[in-house]
N, C-alpha and C. Protein backbone atom coordinates (compact mmCIF):
# COMPACT_ATOMS: atom_id res chain seq x y z
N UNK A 1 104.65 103.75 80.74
CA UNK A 1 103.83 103.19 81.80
C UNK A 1 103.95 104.02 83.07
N UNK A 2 105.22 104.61 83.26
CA UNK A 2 104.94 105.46 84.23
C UNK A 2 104.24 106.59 84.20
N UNK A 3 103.74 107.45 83.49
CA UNK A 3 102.81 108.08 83.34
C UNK A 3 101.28 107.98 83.48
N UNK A 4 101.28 106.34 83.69
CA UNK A 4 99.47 105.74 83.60
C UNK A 4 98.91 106.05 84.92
N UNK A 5 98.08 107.29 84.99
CA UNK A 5 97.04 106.78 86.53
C UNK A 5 95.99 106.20 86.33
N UNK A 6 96.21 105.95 87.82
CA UNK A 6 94.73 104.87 87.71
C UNK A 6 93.65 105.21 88.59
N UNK A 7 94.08 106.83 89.52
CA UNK A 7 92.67 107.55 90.35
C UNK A 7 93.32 108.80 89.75
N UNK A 8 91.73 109.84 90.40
CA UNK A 8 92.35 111.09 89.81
C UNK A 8 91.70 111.88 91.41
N UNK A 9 92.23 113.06 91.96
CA UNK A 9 91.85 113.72 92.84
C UNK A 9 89.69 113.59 92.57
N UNK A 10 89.78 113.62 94.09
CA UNK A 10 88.20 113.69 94.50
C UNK A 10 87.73 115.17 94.16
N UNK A 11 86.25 115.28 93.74
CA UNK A 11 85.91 116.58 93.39
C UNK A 11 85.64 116.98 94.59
N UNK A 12 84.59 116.31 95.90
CA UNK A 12 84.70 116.91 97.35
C UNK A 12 85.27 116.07 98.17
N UNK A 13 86.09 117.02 99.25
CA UNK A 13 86.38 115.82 100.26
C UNK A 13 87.94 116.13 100.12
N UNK A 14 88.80 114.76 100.50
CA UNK A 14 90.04 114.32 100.25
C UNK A 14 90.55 112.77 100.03
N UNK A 15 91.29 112.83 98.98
CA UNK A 15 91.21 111.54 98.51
C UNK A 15 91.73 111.57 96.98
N UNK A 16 91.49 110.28 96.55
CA UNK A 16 91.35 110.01 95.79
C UNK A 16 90.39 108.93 94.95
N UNK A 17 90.01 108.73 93.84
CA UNK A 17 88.86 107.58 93.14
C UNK A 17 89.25 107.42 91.96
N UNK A 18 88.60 106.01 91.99
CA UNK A 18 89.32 105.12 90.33
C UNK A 18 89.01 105.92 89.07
N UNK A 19 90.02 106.07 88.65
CA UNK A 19 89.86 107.24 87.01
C UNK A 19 89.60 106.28 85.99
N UNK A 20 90.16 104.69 85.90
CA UNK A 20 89.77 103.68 85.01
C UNK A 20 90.03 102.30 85.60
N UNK A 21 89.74 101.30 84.22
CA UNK A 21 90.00 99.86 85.02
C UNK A 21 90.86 100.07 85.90
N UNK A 22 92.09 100.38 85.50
CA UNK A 22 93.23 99.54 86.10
C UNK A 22 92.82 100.23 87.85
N UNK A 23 92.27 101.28 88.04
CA UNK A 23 92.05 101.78 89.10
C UNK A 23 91.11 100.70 90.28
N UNK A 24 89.58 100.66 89.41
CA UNK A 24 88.92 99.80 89.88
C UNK A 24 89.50 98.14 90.01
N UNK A 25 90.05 97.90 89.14
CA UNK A 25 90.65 96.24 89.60
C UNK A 25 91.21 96.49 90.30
N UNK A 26 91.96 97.64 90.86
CA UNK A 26 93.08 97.75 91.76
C UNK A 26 92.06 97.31 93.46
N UNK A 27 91.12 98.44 93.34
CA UNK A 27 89.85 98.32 94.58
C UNK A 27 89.33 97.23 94.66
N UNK A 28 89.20 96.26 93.49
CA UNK A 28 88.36 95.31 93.80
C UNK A 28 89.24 93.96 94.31
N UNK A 29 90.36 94.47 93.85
CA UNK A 29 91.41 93.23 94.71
C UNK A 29 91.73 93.52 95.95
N UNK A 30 91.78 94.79 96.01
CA UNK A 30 92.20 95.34 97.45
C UNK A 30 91.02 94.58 98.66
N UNK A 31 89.73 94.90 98.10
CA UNK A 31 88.69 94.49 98.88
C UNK A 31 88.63 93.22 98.86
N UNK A 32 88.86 92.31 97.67
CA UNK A 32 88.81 90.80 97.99
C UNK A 32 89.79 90.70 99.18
N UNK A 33 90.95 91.21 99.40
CA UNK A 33 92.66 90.54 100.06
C UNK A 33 91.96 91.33 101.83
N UNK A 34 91.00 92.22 101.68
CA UNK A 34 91.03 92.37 103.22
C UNK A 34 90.18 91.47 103.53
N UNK A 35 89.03 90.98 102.80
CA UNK A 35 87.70 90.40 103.18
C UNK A 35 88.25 88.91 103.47
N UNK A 36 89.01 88.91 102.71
CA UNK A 36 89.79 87.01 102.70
C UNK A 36 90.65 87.20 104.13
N UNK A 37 91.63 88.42 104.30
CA UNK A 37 92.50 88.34 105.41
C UNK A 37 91.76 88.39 106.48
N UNK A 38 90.43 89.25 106.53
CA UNK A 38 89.42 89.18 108.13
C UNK A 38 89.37 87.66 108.30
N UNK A 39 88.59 87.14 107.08
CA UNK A 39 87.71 85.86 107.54
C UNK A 39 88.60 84.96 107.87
N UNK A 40 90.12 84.73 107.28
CA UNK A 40 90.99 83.96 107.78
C UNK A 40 91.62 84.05 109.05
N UNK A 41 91.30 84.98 109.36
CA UNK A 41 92.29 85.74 110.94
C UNK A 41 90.92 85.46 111.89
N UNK A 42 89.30 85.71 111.03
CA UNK A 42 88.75 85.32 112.29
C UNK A 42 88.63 84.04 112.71
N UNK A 43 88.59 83.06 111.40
CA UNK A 43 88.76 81.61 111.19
C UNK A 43 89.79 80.84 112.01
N UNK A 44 90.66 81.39 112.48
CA UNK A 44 91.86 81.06 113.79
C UNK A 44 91.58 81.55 114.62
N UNK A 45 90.30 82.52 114.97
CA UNK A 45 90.42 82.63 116.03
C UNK A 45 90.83 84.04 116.98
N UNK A 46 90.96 84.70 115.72
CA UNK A 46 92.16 85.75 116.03
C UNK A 46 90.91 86.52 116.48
N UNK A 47 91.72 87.68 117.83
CA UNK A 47 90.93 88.69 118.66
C UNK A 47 90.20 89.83 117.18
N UNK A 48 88.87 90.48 118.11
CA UNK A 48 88.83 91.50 116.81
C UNK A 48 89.47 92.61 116.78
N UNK A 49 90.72 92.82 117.49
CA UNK A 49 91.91 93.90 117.69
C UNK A 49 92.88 93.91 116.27
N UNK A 50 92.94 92.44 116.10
CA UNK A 50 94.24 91.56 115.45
C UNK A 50 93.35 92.01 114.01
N UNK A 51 92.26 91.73 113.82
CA UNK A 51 91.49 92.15 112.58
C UNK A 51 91.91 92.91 112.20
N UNK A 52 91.12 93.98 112.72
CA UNK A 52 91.56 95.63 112.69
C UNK A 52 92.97 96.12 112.18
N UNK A 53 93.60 96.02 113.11
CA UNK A 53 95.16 95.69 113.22
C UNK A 53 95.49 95.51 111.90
N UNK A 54 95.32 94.36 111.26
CA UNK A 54 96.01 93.79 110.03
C UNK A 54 95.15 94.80 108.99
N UNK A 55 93.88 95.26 108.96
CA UNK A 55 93.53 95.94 107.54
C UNK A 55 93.77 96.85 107.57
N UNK A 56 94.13 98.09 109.29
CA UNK A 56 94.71 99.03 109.31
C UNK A 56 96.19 99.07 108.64
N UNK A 57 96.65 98.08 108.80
CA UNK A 57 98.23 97.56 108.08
C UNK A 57 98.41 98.03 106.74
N UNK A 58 97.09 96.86 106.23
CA UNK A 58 96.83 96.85 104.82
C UNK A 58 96.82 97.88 104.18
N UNK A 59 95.83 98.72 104.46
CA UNK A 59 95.83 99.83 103.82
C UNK A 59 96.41 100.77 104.15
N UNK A 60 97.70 101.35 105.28
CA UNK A 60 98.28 102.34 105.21
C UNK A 60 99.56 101.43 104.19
N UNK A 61 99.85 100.28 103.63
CA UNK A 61 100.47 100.28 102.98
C UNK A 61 100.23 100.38 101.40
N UNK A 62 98.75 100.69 101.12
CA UNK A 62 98.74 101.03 99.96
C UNK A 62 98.59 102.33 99.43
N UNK A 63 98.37 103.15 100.82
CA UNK A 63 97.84 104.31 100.36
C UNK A 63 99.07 105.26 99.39
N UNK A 64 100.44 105.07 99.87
CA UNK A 64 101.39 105.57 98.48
C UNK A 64 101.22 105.15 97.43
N UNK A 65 100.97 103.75 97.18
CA UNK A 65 100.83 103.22 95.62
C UNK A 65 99.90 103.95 95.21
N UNK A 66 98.52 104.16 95.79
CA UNK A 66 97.35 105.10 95.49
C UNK A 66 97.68 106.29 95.04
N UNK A 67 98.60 106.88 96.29
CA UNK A 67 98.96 108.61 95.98
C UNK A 67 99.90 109.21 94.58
N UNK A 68 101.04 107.75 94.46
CA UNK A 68 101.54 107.73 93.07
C UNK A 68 100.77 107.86 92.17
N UNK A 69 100.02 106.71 92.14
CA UNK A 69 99.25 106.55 90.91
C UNK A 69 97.72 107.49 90.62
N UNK A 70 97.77 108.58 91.12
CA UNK A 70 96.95 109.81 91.39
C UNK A 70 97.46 111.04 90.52
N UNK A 71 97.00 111.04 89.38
CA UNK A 71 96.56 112.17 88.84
C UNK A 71 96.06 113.59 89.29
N UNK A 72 97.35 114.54 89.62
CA UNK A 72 96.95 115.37 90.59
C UNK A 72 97.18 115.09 92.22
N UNK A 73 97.09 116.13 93.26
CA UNK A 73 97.40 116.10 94.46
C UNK A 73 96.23 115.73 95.33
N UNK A 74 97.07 115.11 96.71
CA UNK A 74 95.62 115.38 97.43
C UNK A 74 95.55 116.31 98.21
N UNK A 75 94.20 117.03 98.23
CA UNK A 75 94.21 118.21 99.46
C UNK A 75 92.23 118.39 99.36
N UNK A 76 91.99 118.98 100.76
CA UNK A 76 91.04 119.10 100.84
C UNK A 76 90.40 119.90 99.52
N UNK A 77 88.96 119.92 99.21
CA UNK A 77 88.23 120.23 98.11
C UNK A 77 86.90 120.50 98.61
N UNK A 78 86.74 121.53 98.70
CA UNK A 78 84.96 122.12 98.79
C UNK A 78 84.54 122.42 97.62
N UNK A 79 84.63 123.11 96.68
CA UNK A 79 83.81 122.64 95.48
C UNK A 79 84.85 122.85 94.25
C-alpha cells in the first residue's frame, strides 16, 4: 500500500492531478470538508477573513499528503 499513488505530476504547469479513484475521492471529499467548513463558519457568523483563514489552513495541510501520494516530483513543466 505504500507504493499506491493516487496523483501523478501535471503535464503543464505545477502540481499535481488525480491519477485514479482513490485520487479523485480524495478531491471530492476535500471539496465537500471546505464547502461544509465555509458555510458553517459563515453560518456563525464568522468574518470573511476567518473563512479564508480556515481553507487556507485546510489545504496547506494537505498539500504533503498530496505530494506523498504523487507519482513523480513536482516542478515546473512547459511541455
Amino acid at each position: 500500500m505504500a507504493g499506491d499513488k493516487w496523483f501523478r505530476p501535471k503535464r503543464f504547469g505545477y502540481g499535481a492531478t488525480p491519477d485514479n479513484w482513490k485520487g479523485w475521492a480524495f478531491m471530492v471529499v476535500y471539496i465537500a470538508i471546505v464547502v461544509a467548513l465555509s458555510l458553517i463558519l459563515i453560518h456563525k457568523g464568522a468574518a470573511a477573513w476567518l473563512v479564508i483563514l480556515a481553507v487556507l489552513a485546510l489545504t496547506g495541510a494537505t498539500i504533503p499528503l498530496i505530494k506523498a501520494k504523487t507519482d513523480g516530483d513536482w516542478r515546473w513543466r512547459w511541455h
